[in-house]
C-alpha atoms as a PDB file:
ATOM      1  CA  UNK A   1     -17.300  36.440 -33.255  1.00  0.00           C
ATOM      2  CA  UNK A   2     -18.546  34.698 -30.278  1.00  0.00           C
ATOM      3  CA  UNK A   3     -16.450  32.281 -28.255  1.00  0.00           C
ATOM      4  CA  UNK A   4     -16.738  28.592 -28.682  1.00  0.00           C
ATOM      5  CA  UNK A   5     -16.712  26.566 -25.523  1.00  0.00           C
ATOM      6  CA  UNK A   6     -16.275  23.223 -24.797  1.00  0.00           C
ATOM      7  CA  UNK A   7     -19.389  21.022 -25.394  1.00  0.00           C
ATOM      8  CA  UNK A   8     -19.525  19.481 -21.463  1.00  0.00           C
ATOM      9  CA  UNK A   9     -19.409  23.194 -20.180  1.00  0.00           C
ATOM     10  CA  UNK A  10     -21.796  24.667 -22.739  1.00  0.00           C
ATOM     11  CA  UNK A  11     -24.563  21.250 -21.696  1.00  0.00           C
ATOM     12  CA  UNK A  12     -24.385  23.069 -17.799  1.00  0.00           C
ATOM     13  CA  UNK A  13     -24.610  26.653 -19.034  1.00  0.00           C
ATOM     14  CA  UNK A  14     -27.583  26.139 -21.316  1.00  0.00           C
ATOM     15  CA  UNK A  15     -29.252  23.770 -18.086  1.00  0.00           C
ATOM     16  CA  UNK A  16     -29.189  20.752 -20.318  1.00  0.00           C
ATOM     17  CA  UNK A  17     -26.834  18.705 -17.675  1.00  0.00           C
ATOM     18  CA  UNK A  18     -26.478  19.583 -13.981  1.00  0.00           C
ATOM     19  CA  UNK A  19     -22.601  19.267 -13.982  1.00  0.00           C
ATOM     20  CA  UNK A  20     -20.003  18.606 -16.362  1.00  0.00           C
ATOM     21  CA  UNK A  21     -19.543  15.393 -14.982  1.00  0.00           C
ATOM     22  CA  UNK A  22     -22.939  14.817 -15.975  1.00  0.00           C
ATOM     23  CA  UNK A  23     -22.438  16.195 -19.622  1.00  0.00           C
ATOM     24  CA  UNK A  24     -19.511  13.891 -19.998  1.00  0.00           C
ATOM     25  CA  UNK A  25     -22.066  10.903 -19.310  1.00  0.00           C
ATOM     26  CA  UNK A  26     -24.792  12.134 -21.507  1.00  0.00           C
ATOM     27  CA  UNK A  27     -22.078  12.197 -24.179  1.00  0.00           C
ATOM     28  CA  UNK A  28     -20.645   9.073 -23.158  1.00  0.00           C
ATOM     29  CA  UNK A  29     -24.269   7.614 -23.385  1.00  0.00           C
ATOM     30  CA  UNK A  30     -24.398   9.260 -27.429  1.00  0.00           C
ATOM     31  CA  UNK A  31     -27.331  11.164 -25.916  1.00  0.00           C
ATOM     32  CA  UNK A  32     -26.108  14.449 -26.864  1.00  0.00           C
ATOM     33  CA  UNK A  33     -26.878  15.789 -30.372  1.00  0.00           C
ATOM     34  CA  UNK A  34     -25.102  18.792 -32.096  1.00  0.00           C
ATOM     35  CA  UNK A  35     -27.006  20.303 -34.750  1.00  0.00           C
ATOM     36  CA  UNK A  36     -28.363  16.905 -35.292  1.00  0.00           C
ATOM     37  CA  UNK A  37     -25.713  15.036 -35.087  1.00  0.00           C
ATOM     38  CA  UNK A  38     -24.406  12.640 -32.331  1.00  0.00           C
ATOM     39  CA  UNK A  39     -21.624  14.094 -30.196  1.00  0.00           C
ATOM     40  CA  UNK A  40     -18.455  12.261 -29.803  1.00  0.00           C
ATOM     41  CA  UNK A  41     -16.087  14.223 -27.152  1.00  0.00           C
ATOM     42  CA  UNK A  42     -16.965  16.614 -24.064  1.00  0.00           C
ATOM     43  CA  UNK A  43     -13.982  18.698 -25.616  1.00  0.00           C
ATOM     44  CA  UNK A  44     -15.657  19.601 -28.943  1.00  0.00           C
ATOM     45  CA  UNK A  45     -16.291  23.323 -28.921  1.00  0.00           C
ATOM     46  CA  UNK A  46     -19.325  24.642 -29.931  1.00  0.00           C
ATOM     47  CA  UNK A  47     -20.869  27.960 -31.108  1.00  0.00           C
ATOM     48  CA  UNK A  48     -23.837  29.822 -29.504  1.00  0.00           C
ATOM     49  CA  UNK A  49     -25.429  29.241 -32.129  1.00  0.00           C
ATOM     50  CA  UNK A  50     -24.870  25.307 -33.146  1.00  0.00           C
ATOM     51  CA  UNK A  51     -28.060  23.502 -31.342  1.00  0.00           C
ATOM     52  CA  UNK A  52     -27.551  20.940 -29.030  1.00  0.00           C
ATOM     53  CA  UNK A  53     -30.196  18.915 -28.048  1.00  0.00           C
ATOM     54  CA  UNK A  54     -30.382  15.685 -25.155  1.00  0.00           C
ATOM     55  CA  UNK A  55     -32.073  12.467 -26.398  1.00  0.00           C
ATOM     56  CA  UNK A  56     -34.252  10.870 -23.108  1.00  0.00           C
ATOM     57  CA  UNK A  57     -35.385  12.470 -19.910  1.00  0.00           C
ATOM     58  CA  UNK A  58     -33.189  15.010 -18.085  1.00  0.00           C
ATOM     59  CA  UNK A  59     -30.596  14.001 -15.472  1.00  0.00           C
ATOM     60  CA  UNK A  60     -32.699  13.464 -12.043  1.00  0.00           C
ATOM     61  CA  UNK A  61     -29.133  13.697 -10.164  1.00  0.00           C
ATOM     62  CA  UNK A  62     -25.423  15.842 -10.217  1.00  0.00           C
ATOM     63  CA  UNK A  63     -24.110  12.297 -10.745  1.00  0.00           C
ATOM     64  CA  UNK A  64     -24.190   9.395 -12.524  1.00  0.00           C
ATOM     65  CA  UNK A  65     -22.999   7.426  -8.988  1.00  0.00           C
ATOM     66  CA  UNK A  66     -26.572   8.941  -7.540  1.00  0.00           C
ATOM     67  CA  UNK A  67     -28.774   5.907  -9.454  1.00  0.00           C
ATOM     68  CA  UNK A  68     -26.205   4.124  -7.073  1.00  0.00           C
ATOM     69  CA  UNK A  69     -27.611   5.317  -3.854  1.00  0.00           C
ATOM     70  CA  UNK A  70     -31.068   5.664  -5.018  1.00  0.00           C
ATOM     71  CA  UNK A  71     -31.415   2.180  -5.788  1.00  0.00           C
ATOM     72  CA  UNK A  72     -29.812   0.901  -2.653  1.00  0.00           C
ATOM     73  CA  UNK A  73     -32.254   3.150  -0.222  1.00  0.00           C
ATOM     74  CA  UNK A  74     -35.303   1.456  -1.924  1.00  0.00           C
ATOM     75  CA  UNK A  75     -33.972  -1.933  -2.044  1.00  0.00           C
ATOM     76  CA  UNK A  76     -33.094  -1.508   1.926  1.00  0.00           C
ATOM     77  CA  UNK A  77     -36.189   0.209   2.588  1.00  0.00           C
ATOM     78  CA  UNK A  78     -34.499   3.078   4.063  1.00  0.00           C
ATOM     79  CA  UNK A  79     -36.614   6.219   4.716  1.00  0.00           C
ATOM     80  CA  UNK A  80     -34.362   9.659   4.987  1.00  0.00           C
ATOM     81  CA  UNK A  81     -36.317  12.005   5.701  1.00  0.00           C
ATOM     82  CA  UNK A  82     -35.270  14.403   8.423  1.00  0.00           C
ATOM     83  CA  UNK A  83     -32.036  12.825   9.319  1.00  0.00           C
ATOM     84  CA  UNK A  84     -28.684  14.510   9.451  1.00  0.00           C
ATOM     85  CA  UNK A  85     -26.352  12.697   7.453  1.00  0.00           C
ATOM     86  CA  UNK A  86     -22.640  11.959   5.796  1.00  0.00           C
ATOM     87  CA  UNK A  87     -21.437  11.757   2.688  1.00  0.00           C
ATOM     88  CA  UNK A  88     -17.852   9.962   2.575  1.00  0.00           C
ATOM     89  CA  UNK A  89     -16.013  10.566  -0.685  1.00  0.00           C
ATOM     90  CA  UNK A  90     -18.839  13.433  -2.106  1.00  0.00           C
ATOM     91  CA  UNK A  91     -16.984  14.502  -4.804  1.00  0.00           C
ATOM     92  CA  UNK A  92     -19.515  15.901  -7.624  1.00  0.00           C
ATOM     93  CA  UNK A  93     -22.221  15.391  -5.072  1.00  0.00           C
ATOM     94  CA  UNK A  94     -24.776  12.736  -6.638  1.00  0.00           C
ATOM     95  CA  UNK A  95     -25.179  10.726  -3.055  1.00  0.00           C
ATOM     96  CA  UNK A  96     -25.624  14.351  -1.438  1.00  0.00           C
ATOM     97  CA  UNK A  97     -28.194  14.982  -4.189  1.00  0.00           C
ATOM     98  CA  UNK A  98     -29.984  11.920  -3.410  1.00  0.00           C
ATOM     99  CA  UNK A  99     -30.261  12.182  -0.103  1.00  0.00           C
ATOM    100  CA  UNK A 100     -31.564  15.753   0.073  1.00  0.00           C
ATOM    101  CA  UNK A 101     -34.560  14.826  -2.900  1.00  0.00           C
ATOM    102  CA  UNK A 102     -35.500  12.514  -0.379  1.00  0.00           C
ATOM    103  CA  UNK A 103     -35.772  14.979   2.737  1.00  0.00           C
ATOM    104  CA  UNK A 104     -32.836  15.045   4.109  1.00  0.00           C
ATOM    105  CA  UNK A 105     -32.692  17.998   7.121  1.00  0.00           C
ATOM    106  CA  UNK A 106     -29.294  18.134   6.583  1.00  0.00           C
ATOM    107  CA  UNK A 107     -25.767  16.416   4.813  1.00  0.00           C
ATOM    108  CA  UNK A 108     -22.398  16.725   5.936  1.00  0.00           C
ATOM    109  CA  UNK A 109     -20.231  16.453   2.503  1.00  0.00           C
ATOM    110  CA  UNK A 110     -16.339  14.996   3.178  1.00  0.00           C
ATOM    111  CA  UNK A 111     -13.860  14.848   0.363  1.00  0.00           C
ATOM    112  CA  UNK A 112     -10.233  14.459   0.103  1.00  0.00           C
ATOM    113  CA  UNK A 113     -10.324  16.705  -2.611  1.00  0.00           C
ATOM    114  CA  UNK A 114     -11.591  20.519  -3.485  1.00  0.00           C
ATOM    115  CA  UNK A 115     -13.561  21.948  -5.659  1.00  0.00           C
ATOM    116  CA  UNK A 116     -15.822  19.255  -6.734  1.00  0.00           C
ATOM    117  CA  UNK A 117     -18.965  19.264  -5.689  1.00  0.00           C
ATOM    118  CA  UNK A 118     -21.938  20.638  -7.337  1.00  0.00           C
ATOM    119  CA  UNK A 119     -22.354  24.643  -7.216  1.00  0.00           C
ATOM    120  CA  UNK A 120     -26.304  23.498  -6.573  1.00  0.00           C
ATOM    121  CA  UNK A 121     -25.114  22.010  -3.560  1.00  0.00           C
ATOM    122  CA  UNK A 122     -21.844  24.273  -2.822  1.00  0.00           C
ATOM    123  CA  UNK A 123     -25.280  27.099  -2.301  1.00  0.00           C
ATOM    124  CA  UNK A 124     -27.510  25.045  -0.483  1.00  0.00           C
ATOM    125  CA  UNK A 125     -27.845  25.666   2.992  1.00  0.00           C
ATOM    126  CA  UNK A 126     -28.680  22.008   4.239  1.00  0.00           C
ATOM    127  CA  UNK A 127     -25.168  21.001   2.652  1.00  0.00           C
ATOM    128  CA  UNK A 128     -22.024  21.621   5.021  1.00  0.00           C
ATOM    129  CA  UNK A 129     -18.715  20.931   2.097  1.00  0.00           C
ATOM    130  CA  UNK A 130     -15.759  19.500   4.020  1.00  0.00           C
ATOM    131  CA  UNK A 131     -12.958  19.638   1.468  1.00  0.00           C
ATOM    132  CA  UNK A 132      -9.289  18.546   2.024  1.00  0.00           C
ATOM    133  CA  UNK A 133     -11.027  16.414   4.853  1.00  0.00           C
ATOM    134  CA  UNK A 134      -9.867  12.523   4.813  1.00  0.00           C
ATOM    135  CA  UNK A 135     -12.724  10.166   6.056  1.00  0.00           C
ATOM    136  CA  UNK A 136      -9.981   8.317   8.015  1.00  0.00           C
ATOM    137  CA  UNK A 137      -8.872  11.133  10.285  1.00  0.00           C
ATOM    138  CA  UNK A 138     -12.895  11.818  11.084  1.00  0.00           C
ATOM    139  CA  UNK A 139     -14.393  12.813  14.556  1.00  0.00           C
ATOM    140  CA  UNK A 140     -17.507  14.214  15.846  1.00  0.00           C
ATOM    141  CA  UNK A 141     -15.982  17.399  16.558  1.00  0.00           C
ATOM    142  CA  UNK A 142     -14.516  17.671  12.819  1.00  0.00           C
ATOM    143  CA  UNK A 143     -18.345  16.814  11.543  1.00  0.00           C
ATOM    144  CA  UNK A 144     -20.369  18.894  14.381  1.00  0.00           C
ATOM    145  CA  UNK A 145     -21.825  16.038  15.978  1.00  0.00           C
ATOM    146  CA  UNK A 146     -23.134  12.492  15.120  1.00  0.00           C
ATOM    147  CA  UNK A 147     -25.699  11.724  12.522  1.00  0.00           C
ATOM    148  CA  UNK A 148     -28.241   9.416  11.857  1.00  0.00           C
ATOM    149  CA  UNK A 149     -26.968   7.898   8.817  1.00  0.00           C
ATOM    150  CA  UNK A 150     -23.591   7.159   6.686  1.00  0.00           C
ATOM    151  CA  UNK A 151     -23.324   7.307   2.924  1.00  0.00           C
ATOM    152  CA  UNK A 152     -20.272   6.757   0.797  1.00  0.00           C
ATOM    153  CA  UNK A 153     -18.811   6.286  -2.642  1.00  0.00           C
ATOM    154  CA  UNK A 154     -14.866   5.556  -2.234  1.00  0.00           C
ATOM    155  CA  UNK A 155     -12.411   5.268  -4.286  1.00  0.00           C
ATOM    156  CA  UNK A 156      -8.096   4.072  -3.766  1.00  0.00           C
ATOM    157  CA  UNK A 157      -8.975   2.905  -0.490  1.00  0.00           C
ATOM    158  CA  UNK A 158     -10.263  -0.164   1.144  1.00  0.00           C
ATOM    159  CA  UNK A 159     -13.609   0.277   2.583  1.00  0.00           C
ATOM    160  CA  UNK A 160     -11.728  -2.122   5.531  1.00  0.00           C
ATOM    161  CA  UNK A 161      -9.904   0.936   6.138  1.00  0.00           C
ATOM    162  CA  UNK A 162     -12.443   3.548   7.016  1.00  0.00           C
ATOM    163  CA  UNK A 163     -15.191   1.428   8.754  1.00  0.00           C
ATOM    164  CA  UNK A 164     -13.786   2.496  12.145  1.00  0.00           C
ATOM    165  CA  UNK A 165     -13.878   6.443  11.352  1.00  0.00           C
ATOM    166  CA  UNK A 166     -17.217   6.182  10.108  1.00  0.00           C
ATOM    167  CA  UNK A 167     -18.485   4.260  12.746  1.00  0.00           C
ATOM    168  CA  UNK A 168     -17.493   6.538  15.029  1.00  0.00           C
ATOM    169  CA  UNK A 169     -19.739   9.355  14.322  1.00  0.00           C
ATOM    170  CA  UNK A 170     -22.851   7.594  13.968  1.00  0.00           C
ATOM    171  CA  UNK A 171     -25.190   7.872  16.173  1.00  0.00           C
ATOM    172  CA  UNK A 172     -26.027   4.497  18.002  1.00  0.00           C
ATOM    173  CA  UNK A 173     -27.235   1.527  15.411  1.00  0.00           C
ATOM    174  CA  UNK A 174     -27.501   4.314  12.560  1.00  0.00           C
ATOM    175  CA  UNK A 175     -27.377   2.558   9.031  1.00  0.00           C
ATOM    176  CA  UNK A 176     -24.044   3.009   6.754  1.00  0.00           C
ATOM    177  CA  UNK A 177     -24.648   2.803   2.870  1.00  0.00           C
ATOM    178  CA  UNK A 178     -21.719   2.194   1.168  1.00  0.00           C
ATOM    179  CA  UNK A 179     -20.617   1.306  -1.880  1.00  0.00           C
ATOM    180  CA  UNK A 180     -18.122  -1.904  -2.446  1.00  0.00           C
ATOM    181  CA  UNK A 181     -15.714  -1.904  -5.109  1.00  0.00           C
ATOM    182  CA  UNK A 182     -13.427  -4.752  -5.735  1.00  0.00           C
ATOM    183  CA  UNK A 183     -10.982  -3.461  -7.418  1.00  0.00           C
ATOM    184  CA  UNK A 184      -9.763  -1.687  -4.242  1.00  0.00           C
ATOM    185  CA  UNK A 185     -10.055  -4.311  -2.059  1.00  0.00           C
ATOM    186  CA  UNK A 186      -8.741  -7.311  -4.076  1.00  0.00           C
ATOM    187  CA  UNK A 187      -5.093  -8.366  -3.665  1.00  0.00           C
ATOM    188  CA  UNK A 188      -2.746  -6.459  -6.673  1.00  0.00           C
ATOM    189  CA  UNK A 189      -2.356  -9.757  -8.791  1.00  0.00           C
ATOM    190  CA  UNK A 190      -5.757  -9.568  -8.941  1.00  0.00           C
ATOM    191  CA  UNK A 191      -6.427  -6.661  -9.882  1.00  0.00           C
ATOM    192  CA  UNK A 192      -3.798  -6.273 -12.572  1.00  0.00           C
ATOM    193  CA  UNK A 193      -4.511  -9.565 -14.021  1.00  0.00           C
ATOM    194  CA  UNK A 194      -7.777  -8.314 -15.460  1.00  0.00           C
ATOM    195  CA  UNK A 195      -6.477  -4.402 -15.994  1.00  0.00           C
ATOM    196  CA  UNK A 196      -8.036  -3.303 -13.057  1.00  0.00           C
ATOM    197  CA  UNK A 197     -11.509  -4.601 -13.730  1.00  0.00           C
ATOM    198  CA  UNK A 198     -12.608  -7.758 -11.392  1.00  0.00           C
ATOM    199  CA  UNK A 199     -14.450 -10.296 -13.383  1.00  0.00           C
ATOM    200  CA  UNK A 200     -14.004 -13.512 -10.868  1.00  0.00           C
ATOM    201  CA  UNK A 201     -17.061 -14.251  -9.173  1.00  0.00           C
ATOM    202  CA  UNK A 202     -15.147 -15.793  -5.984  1.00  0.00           C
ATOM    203  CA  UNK A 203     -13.216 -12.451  -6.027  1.00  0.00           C
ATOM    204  CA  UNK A 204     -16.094 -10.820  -5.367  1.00  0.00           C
ATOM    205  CA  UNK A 205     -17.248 -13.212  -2.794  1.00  0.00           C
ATOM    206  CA  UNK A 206     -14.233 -13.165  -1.030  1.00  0.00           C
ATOM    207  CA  UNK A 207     -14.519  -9.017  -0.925  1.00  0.00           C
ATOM    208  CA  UNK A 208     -18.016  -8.859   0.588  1.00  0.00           C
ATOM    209  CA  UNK A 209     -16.379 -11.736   3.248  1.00  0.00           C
ATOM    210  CA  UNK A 210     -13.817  -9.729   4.160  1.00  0.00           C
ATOM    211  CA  UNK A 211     -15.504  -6.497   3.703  1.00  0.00           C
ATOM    212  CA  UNK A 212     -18.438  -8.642   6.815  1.00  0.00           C
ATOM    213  CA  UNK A 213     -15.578  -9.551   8.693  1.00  0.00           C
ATOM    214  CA  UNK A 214     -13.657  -6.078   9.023  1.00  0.00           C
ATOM    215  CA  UNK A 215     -17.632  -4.295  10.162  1.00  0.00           C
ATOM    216  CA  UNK A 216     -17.852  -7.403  12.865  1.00  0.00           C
ATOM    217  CA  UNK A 217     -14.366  -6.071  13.872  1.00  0.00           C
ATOM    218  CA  UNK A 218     -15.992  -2.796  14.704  1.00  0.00           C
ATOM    219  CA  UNK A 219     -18.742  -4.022  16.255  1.00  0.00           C
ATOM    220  CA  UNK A 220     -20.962  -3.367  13.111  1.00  0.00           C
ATOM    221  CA  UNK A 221     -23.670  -5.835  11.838  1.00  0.00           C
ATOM    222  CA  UNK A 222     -24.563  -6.194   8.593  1.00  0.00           C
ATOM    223  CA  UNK A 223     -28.506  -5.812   7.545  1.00  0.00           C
ATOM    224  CA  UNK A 224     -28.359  -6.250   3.819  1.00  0.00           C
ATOM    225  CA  UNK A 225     -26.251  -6.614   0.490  1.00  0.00           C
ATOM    226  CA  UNK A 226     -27.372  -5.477  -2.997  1.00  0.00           C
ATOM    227  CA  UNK A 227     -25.921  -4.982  -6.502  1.00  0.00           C
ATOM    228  CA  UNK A 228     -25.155  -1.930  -7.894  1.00  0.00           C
ATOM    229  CA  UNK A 229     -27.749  -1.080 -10.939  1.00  0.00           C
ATOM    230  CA  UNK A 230     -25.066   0.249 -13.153  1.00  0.00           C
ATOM    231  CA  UNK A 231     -21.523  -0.895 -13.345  1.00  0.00           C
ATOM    232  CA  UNK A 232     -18.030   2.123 -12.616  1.00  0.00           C
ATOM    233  CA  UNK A 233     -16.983   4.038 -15.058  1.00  0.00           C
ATOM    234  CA  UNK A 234     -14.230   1.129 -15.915  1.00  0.00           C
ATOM    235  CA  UNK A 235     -17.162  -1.527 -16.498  1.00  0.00           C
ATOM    236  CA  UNK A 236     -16.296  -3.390 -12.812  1.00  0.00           C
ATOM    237  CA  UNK A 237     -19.058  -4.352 -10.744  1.00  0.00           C
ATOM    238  CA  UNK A 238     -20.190  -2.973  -7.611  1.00  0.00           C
ATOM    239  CA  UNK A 239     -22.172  -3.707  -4.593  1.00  0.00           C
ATOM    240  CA  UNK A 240     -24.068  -2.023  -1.820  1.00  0.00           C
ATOM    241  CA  UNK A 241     -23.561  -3.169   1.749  1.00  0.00           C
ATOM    242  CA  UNK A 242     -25.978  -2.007   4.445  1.00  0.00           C
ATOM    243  CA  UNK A 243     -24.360  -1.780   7.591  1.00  0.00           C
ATOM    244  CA  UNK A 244     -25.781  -1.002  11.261  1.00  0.00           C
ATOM    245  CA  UNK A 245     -23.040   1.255  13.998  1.00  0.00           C
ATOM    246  CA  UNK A 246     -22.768  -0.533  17.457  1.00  0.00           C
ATOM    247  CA  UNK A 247     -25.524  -0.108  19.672  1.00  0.00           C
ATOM    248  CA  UNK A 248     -24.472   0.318  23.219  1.00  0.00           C
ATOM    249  CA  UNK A 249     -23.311  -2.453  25.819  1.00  0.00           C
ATOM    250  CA  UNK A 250     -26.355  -2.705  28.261  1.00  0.00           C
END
């Protein structure tokens, strides 16, 4: 008898989901049909022969998070093409995958963690995977060099806390993309009061305030501020801040 395999790893062998993070959202989404019928878990095993089938077009991205970063570079107006980038907190890879479907020439991809991102992007040459690498120990000579532009997708840590890093190793007024999520920067009470999802729209206020304030600190401007087009896996909502490095004292 042939061996059943889970349903989120059988999705990325038959090339009906780019990752199994991917699969898990299709399933999530009820997209994913098994011999018909909807799917409930990514654990269910399945046969070789059982027939699964994805309702909808197929995943443009690794990454749910990617629709993240591809709305944010059209609502800024910011054309990649050709620059040499970061990606802070890669993990699966979706803001990587963006960035290279728009012409990337290359990505540097930092995460505190191993193993995660894409095989598509672990085996393409433009990508340079930095694992075990925390963004708040980065320098130019960890990253080989500056580049032109910042991306990031963070989680249990303040944004507040890696602006400096980051800053760092751009290259003079380069743009920073990064994602804002309350529920690491608001105080704990906060946070617990609503079980880790941030309803209060002054809480959120407060957060892109403070998250202004801490890129003035570092002699960062801020260009632009947009919402997120989907909400985080725990329903909270997100924002996008565009951010410009210091230019140079004349």
């Amino acid at each position: 008898m042939a061996p059943r395999r889970r349903l989120d790893a059988e999705l990325v062998r038959r090339e009906l989901a780019p990752s199994r993070a991917a699969a898990q959202e299709l399933i999530d989404a009820k997209r994913v049909l098994v011999n018909g019928a909807v799917a409930e878990k990514a654990t269910r095993q399945v046969a070789p022969a059982d027939q699964l089938h994805v309702d909808g077009p197929p995943a443009r991205f690794v990454g749910r998070g990617a629709l993240k970063l591809d709305h944010a570079l059209d609502a800024f107006d910011l054309d990649v093409d050709g620059v040499r980038a970061l990606d802070a907190g890669a993990s699966t890879g979706g803001f990587t995958d963006v960035l290279l479907q728009r012409g990337a020439r290359h990505v540097v991809a930092v995460d505190v963690g191993h193993g995660q991102l894409h095989e598509k992007l672990r085996a393409d040459e433009r990508v340079t995977n930095l694992e075990r690498t925390n963004v708040r120990y980065l320098d130019l000579d960890t990253i080989g060099g500056p580049v032109d532009l910042v991306v990031g997708d963070l989680s249990f840590i303040s944004l507040r806390l890696v602006i400096g890093p980051l800053a760092s190793v751009c290259q003079p007024g380069a743009s920073m993309v990064l994602l804002v999520k309350p529920q690491f920067e608001a105080g704990k009470a906060e946070v617990s009061r609503g079980r880790g999802v941030i309803t209060d729209p002054e809480v959120h206020q407060r957060v892109r305030d403070e998250v202004t304030t801490a890129f003035a600190d570092h002699g960062c401007r801020i260009a632009a501020w947009t919402d997120s087009p989907i909400t985080g896996a725990d329903g909270n909502r997100e924002f996008l801040v565009h951010a410009l490095a210091p230019e140079p004292t004349p």
